[in-house]
PDB file of N, CA and C in Angstrom:
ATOM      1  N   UNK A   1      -5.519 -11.681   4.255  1.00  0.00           N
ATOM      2  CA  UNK A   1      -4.384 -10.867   3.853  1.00  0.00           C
ATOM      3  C   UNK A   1      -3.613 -10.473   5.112  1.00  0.00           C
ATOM      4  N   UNK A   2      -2.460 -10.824   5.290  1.00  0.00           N
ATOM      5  CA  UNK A   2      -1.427 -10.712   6.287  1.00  0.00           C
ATOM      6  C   UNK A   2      -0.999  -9.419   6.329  1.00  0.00           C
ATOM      7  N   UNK A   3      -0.865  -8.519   7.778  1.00  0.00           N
ATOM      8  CA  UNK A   3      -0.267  -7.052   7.540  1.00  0.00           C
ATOM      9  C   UNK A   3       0.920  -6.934   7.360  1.00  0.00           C
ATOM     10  N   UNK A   4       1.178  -5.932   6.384  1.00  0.00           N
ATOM     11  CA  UNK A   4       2.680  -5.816   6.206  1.00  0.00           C
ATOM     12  C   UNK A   4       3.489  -5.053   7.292  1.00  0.00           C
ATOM     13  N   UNK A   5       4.731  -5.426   7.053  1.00  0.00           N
ATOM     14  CA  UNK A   5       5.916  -4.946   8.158  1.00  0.00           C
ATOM     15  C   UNK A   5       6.293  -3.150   6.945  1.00  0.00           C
ATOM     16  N   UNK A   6       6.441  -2.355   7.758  1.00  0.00           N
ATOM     17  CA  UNK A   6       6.565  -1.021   7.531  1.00  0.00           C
ATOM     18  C   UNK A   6       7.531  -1.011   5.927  1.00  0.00           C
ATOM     19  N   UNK A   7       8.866  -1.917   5.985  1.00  0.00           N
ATOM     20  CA  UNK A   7       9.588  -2.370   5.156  1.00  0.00           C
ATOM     21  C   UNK A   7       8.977  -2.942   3.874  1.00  0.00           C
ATOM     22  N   UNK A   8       8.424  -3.645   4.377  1.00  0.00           N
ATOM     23  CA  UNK A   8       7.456  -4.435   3.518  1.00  0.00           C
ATOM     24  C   UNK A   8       6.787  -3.979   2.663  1.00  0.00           C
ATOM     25  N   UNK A   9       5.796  -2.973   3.198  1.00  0.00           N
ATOM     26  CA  UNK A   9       4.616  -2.166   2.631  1.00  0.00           C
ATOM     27  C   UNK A   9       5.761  -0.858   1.804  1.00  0.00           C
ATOM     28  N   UNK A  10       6.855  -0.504   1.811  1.00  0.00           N
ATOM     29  CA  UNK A  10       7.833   0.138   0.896  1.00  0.00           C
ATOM     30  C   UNK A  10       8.289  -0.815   0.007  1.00  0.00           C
ATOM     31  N   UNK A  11       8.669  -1.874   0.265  1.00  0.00           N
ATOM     32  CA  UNK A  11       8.688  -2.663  -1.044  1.00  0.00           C
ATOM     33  C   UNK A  11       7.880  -3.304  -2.123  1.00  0.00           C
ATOM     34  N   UNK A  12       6.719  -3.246  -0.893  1.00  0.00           N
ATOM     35  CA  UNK A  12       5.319  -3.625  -2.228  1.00  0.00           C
ATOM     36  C   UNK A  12       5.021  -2.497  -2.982  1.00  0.00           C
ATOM     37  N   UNK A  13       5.400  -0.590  -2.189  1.00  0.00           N
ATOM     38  CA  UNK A  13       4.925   0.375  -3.602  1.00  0.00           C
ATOM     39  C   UNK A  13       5.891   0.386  -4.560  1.00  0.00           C
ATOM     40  N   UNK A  14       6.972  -0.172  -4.437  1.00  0.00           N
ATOM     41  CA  UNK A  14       8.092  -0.155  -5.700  1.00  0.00           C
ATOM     42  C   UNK A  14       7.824  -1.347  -6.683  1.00  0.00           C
ATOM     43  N   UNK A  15       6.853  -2.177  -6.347  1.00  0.00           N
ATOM     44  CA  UNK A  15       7.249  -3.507  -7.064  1.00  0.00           C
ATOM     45  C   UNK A  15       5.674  -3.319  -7.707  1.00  0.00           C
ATOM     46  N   UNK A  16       4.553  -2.224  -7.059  1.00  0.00           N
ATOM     47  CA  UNK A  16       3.220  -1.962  -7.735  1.00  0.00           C
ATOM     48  C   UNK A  16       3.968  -0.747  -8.545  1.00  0.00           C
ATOM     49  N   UNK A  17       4.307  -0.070  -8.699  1.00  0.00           N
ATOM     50  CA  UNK A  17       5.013   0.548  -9.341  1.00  0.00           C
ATOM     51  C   UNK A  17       5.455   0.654 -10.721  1.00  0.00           C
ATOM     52  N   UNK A  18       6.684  -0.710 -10.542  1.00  0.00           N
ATOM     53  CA  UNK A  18       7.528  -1.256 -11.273  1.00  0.00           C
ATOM     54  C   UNK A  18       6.623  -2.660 -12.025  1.00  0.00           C
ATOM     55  N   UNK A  19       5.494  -3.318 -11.586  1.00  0.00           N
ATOM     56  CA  UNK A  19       4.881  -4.113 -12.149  1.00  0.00           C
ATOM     57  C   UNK A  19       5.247  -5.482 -12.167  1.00  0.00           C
ATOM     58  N   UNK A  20       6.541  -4.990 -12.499  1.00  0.00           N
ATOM     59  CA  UNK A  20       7.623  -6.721 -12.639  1.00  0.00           C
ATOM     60  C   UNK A  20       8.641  -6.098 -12.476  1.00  0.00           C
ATOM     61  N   UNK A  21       9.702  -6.835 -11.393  1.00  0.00           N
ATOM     62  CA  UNK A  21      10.765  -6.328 -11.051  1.00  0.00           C
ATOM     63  C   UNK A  21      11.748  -7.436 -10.533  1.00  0.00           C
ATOM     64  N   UNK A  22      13.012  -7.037 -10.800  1.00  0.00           N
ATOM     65  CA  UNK A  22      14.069  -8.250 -10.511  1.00  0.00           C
ATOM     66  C   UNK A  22      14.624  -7.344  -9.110  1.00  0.00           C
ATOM     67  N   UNK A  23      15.141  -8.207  -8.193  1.00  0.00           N
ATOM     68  CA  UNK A  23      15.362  -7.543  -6.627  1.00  0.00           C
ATOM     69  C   UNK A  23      16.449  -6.510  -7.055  1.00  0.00           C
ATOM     70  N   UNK A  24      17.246  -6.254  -8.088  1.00  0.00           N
ATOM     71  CA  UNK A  24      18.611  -5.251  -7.902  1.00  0.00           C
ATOM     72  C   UNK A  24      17.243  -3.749  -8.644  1.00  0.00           C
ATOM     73  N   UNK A  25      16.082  -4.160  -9.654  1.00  0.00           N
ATOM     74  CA  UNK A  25      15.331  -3.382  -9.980  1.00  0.00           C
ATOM     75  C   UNK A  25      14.853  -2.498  -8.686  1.00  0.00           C
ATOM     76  N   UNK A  26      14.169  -2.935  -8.146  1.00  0.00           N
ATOM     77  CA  UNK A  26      13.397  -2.524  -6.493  1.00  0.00           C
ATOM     78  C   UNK A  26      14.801  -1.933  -5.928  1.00  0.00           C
ATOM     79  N   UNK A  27      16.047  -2.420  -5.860  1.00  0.00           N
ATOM     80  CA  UNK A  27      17.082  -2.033  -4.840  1.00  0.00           C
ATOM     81  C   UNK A  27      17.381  -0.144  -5.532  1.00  0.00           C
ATOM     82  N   UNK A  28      17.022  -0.424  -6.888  1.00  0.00           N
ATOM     83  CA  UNK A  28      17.509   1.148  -8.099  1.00  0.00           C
ATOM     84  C   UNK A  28      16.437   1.673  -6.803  1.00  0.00           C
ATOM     85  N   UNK A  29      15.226   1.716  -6.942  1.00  0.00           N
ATOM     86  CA  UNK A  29      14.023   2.652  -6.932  1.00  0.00           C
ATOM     87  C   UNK A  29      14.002   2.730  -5.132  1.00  0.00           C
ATOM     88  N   UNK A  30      15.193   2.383  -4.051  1.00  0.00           N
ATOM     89  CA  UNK A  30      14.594   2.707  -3.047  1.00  0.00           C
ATOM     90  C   UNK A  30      15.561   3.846  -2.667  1.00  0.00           C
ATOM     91  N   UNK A  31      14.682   4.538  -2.096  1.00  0.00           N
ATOM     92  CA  UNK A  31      15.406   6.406  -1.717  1.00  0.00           C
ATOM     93  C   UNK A  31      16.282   6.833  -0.718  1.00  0.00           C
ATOM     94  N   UNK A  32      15.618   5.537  -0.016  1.00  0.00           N
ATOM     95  CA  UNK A  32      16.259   5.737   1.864  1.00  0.00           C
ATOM     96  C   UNK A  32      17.812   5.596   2.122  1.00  0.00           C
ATOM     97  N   UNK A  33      17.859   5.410   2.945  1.00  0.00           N
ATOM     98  CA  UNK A  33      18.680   4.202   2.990  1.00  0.00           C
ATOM     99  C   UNK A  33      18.688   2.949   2.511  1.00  0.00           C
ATOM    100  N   UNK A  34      20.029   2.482   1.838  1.00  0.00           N
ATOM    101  CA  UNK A  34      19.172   1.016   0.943  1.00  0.00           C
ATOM    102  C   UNK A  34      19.957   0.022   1.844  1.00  0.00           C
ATOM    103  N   UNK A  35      18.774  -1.111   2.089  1.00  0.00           N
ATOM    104  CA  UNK A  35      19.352  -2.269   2.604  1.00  0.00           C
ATOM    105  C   UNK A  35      20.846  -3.147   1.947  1.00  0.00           C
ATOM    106  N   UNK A  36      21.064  -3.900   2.239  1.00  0.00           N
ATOM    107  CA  UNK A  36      22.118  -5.138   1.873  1.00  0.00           C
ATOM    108  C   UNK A  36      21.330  -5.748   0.934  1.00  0.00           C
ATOM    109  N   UNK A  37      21.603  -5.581   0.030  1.00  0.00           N
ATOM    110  CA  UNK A  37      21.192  -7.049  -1.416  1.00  0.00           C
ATOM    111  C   UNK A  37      20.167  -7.879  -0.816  1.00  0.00           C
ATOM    112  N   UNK A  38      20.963  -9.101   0.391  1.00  0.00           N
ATOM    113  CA  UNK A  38      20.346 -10.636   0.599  1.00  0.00           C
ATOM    114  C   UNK A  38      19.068 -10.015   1.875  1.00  0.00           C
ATOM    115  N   UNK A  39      19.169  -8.727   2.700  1.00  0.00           N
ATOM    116  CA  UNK A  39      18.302  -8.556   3.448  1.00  0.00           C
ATOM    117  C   UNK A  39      16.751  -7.956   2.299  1.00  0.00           C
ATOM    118  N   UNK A  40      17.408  -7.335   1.288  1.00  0.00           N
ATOM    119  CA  UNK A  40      15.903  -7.167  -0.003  1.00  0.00           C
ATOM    120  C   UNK A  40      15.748  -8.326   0.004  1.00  0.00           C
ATOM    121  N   UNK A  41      16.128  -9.349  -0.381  1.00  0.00           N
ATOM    122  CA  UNK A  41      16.052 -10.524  -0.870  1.00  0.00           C
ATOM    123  C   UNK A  41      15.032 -11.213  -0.076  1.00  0.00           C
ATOM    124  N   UNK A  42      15.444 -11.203   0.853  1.00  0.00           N
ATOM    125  CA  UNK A  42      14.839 -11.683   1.768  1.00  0.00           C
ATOM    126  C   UNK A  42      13.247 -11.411   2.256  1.00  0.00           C
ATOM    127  N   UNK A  43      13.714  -9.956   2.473  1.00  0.00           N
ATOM    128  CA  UNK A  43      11.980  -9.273   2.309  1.00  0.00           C
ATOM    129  C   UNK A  43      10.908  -9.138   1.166  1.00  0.00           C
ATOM    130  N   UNK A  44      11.574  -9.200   0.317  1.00  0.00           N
ATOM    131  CA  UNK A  44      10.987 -10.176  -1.048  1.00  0.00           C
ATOM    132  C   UNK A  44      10.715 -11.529  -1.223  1.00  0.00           C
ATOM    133  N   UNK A  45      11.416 -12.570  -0.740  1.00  0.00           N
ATOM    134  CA  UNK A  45      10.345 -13.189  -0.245  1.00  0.00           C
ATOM    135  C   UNK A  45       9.913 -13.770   0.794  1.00  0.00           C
ATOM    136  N   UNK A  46       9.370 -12.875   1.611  1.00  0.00           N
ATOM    137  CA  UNK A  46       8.794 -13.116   2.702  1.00  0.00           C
ATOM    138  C   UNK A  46       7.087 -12.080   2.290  1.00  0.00           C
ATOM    139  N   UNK A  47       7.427 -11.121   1.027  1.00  0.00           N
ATOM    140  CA  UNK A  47       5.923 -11.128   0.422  1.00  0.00           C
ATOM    141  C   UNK A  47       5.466 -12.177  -0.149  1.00  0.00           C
ATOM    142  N   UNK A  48       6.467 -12.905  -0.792  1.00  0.00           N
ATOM    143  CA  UNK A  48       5.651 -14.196  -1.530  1.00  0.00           C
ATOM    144  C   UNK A  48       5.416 -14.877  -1.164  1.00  0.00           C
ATOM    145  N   UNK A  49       5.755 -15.268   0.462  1.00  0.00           N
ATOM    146  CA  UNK A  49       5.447 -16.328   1.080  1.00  0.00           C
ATOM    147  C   UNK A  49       4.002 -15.816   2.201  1.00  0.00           C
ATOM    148  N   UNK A  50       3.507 -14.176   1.969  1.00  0.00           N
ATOM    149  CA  UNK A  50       2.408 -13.678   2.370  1.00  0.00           C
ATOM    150  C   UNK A  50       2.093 -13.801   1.678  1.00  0.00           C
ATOM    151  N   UNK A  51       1.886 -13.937   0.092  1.00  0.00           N
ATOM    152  CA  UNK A  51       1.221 -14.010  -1.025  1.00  0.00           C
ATOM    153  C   UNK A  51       0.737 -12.365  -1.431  1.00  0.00           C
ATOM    154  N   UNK A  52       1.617 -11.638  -1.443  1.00  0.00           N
ATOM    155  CA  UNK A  52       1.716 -10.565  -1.642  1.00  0.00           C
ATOM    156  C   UNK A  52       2.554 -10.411  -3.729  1.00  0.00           C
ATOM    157  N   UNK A  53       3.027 -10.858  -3.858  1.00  0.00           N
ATOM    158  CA  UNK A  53       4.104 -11.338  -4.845  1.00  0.00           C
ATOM    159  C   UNK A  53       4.502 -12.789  -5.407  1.00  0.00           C
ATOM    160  N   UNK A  54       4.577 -13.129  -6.721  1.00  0.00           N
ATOM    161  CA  UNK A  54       4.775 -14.318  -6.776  1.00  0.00           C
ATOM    162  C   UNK A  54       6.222 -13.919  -8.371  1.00  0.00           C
ATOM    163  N   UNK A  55       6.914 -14.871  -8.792  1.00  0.00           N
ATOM    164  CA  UNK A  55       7.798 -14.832  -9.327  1.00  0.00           C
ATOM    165  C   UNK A  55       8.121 -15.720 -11.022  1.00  0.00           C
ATOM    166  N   UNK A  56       8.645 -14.941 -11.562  1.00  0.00           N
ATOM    167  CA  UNK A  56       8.891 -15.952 -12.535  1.00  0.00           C
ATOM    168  C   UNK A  56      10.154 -16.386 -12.805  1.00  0.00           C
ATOM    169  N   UNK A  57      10.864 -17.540 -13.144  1.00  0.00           N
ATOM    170  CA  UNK A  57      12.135 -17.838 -12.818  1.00  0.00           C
ATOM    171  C   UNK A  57      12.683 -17.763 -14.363  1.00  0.00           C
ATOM    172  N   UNK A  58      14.102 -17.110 -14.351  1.00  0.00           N
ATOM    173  CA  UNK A  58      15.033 -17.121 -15.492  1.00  0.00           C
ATOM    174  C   UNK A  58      16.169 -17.743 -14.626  1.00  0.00           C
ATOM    175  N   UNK A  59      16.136 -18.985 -15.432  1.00  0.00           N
ATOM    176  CA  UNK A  59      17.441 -19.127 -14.198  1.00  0.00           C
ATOM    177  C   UNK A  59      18.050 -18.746 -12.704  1.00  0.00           C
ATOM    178  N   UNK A  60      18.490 -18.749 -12.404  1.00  0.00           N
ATOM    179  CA  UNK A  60      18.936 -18.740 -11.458  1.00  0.00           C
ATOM    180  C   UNK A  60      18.136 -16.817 -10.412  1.00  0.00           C
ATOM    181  N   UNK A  61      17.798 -16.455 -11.515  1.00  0.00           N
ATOM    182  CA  UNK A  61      17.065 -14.962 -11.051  1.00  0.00           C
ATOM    183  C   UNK A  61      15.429 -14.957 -11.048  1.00  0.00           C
ATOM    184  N   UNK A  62      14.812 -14.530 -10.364  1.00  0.00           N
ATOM    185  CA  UNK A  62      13.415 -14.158 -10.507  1.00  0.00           C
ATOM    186  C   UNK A  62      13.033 -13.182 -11.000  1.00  0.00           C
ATOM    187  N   UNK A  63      12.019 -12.756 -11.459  1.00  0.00           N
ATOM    188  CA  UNK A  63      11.131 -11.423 -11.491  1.00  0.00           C
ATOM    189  C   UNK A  63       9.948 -11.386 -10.712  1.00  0.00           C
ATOM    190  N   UNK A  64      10.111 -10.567  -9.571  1.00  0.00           N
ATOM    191  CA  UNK A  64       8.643 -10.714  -9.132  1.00  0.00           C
ATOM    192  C   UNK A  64       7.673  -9.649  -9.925  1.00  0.00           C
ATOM    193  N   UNK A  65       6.390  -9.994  -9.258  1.00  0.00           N
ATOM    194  CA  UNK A  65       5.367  -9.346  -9.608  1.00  0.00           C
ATOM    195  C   UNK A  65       4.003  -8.920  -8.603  1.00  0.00           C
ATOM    196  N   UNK A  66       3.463  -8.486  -8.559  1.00  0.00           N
ATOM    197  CA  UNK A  66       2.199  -8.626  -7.563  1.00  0.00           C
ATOM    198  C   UNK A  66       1.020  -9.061  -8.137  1.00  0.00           C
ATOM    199  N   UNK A  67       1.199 -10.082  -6.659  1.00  0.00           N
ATOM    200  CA  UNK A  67      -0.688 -10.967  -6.886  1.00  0.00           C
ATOM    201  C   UNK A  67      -1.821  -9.833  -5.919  1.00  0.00           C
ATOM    202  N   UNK A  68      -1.369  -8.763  -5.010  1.00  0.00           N
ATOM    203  CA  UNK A  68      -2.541  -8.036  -4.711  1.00  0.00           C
ATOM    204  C   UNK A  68      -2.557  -7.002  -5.307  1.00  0.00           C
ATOM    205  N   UNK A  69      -3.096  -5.996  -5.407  1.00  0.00           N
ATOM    206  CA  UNK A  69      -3.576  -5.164  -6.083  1.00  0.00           C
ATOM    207  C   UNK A  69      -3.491  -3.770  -5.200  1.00  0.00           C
ATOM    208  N   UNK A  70      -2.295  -2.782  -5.754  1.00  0.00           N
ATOM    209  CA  UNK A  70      -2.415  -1.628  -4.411  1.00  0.00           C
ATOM    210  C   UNK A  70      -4.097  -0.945  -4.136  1.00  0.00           C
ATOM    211  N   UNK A  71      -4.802  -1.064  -4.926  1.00  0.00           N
ATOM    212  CA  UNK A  71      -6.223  -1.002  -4.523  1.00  0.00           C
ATOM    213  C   UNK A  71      -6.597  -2.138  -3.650  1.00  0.00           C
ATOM    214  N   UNK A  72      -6.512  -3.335  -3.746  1.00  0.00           N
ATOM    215  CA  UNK A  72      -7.214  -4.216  -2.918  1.00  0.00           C
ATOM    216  C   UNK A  72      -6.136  -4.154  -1.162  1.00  0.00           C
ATOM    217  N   UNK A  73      -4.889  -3.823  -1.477  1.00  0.00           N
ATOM    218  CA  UNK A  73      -4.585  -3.334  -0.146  1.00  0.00           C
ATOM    219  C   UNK A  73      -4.678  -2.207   0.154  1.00  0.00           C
ATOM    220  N   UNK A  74      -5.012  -1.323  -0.413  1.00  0.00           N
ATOM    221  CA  UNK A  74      -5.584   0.187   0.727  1.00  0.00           C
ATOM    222  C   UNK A  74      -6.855  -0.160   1.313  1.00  0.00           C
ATOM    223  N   UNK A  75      -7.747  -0.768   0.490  1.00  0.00           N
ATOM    224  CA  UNK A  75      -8.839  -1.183   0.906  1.00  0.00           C
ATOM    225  C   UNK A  75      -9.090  -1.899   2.300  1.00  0.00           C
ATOM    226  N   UNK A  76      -8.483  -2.793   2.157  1.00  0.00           N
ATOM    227  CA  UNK A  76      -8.107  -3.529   3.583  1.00  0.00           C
ATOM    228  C   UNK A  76      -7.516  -2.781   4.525  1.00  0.00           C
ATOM    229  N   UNK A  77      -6.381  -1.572   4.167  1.00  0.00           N
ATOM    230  CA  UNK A  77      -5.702  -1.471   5.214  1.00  0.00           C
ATOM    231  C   UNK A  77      -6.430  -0.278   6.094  1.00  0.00           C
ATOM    232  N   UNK A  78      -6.840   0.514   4.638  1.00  0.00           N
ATOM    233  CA  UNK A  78      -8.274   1.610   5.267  1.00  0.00           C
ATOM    234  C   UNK A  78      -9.294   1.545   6.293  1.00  0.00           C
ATOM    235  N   UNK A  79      -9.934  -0.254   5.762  1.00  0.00           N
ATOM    236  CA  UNK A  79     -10.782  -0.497   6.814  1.00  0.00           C
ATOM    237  C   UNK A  79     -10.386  -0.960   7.948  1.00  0.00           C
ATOM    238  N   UNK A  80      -9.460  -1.624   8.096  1.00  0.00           N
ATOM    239  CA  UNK A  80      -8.378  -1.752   9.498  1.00  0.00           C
ATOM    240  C   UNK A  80      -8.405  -0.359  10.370  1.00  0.00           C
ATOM    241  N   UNK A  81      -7.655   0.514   9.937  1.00  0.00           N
ATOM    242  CA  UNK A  81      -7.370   1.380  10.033  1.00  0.00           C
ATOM    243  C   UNK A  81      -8.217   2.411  10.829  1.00  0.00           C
ATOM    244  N   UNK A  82      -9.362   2.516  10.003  1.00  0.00           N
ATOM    245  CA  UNK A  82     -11.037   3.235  10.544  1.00  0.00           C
ATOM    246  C   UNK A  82     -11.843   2.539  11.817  1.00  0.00           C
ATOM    247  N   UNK A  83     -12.027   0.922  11.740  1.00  0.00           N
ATOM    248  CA  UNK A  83     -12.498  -0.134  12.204  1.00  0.00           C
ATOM    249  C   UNK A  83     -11.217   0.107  14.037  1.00  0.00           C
ATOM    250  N   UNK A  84      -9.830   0.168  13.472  1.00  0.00           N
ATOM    251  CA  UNK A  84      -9.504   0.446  14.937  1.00  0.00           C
ATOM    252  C   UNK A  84      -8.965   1.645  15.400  1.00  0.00           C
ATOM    253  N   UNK A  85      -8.863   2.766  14.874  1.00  0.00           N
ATOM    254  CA  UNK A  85      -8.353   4.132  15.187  1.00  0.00           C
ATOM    255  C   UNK A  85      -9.974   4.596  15.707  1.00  0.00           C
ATOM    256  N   UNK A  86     -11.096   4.621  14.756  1.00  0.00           N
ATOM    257  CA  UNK A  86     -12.002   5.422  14.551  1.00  0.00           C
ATOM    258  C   UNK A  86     -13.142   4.793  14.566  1.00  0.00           C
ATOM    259  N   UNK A  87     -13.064   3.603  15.403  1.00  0.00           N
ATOM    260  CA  UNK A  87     -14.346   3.336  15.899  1.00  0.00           C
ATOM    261  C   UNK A  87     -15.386   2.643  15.073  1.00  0.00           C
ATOM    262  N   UNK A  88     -14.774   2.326  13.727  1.00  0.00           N
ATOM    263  CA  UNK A  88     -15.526   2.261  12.672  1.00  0.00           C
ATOM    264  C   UNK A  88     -16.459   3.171  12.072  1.00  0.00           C
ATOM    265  N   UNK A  89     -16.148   3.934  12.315  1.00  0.00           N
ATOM    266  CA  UNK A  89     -16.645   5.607  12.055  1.00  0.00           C
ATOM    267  C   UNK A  89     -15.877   6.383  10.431  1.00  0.00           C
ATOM    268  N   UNK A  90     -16.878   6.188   9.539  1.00  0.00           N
ATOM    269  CA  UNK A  90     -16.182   7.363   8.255  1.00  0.00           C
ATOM    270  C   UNK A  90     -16.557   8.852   9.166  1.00  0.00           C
ATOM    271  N   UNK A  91     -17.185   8.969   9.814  1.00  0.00           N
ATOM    272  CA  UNK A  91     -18.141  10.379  10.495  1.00  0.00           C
ATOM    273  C   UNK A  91     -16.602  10.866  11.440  1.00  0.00           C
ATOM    274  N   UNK A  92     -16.263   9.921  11.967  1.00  0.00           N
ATOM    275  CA  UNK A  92     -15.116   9.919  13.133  1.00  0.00           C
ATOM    276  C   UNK A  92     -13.604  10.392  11.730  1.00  0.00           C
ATOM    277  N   UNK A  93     -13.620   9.959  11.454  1.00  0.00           N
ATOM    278  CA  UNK A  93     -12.359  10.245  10.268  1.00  0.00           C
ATOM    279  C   UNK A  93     -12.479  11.427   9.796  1.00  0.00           C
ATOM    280  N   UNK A  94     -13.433  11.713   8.973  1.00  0.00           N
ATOM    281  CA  UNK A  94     -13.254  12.882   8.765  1.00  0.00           C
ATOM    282  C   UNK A  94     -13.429  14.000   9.619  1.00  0.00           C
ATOM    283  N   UNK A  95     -13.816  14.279  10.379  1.00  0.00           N
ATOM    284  CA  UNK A  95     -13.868  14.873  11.736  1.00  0.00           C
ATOM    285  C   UNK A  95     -12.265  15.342  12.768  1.00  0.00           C
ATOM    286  N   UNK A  96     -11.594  14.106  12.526  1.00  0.00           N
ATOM    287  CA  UNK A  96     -10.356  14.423  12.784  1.00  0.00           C
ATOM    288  C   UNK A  96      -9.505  14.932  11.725  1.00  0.00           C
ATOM    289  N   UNK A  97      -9.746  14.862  10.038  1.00  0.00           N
ATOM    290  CA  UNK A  97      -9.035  15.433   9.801  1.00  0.00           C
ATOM    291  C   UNK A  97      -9.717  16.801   9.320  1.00  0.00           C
ATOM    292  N   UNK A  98     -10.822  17.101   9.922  1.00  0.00           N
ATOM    293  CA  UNK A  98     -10.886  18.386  10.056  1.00  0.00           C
ATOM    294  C   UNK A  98     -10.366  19.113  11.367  1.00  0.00           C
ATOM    295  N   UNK A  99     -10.296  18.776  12.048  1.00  0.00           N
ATOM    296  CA  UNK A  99     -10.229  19.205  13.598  1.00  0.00           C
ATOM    297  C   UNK A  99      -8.362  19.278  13.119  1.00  0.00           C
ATOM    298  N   UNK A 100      -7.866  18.644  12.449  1.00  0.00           N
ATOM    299  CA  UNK A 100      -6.095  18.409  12.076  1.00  0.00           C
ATOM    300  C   UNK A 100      -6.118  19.198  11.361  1.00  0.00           C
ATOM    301  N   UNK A 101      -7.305  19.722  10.604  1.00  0.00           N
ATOM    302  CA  UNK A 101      -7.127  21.267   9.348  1.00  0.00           C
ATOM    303  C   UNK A 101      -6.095  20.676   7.955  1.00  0.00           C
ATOM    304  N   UNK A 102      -6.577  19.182   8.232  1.00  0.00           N
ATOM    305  CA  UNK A 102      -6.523  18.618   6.897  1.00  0.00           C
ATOM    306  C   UNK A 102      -7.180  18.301   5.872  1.00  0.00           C
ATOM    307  N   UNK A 103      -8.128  18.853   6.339  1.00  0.00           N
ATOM    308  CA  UNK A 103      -9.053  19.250   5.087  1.00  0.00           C
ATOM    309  C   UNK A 103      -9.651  20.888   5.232  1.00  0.00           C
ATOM    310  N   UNK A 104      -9.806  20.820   3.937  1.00  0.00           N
ATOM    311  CA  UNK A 104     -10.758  22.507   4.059  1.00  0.00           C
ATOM    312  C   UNK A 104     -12.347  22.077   3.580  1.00  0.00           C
ATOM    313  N   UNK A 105     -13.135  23.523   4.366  1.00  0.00           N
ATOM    314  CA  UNK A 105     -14.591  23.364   3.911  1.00  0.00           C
ATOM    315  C   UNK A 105     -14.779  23.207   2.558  1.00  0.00           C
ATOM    316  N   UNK A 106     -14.020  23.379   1.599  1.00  0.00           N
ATOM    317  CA  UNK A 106     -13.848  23.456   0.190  1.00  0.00           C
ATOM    318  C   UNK A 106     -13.915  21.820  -0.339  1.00  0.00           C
ATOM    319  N   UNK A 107     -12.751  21.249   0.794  1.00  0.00           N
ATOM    320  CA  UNK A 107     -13.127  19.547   0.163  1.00  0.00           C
ATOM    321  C   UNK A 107     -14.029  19.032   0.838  1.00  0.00           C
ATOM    322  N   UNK A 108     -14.608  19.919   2.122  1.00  0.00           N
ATOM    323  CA  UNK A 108     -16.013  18.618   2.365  1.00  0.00           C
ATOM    324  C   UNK A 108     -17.008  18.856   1.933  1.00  0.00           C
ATOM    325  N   UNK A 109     -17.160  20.422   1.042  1.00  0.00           N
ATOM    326  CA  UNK A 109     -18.340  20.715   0.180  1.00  0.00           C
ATOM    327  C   UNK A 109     -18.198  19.789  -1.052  1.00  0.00           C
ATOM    328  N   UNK A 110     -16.862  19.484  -1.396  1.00  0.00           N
ATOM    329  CA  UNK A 110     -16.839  18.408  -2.691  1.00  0.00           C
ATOM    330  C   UNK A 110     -16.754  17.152  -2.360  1.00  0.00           C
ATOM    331  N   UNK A 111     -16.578  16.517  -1.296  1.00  0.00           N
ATOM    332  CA  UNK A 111     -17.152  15.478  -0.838  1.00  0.00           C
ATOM    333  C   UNK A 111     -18.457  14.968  -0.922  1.00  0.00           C
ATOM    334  N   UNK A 112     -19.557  16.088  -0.361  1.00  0.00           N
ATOM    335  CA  UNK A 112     -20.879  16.237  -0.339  1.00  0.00           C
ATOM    336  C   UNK A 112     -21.533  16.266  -1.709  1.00  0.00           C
ATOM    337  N   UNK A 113     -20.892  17.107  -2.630  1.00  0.00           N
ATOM    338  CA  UNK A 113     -21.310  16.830  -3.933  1.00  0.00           C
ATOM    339  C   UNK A 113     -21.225  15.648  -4.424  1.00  0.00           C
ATOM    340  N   UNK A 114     -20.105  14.729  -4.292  1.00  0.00           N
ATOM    341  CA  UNK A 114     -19.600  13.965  -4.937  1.00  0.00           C
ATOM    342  C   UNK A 114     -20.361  12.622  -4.863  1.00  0.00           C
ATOM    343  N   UNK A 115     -20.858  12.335  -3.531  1.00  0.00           N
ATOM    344  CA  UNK A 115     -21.786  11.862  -2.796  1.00  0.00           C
ATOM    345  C   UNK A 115     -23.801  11.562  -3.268  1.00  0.00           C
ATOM    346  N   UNK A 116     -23.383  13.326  -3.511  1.00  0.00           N
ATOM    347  CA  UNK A 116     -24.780  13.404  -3.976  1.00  0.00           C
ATOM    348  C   UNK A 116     -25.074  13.141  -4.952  1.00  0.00           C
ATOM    349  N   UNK A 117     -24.447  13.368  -5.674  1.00  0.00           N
ATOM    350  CA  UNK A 117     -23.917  12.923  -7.626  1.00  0.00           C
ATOM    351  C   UNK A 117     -24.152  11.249  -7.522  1.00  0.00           C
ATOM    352  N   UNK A 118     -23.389  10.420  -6.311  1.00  0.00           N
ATOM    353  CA  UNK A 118     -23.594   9.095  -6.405  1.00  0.00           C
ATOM    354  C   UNK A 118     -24.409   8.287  -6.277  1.00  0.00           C
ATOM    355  N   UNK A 119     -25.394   9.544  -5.237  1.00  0.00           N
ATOM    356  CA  UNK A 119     -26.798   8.830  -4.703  1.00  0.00           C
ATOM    357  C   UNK A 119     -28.443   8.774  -5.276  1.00  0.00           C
ATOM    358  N   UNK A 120     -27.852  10.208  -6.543  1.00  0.00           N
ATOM    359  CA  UNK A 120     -29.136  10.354  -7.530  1.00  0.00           C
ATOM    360  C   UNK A 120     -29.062   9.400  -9.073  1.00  0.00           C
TER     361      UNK A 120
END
């Protein structure tokens, strides 16, 4: 699985989203600033040619869709993520986002439960 470009990974949550989407669909649902038509276009498919998205043709228009799964890419991008920020450390992760006071003792007591619940 190829990493996505920042752009990219915003157009794959509109199109997991949207399920099936024609490029002016995805162009409705983006918030930002919206690109030029042929530059979506473009970054659309350049997921399908990551195999991120594949299409069905009505004439002269497509609908894409997604072939990954926003679960099967957090998954990947999580363990990327941990594997090179954190050492490969879950111990190291959460640690920083306690030390960031992004979490409270409240969610790592329900962590711990949640855990324990999984392991009996």
């Amino acid at each position: 699985m190829q990493k996505l470009t920042n752009k990219e990974e915003e157009i794959m949550h509109i199109i997991w989203k949207l399920e099936k989407a024609f490029v002016k669909d995805v162009m409705a649902e983006i918030e930002t600033k919206k690109p030029h038509y042929n530059t979506l276009s473009t970054i659309v498919r350049n997921l399908e040619e990551k195999r991120y998205v594949s299409h069905n043709a009505y004439g002269n228009t497509h609908q894409y869709y997604p072939l990954v799964t926003k679960e099967a890419y957090r998954k990947k991008y999580m363990a990327s993520a941990i594997q090179h920020y954190f050492n490969d450390s879950y111990k190291n992760v959460i640690s920083f986002f306690a030390k960031e006071e992004k979490i409270s003792v409240e969610d790592l007591k329900e962590i711990i439960n949640l855990i324990e619940k999984e392991q009996s």
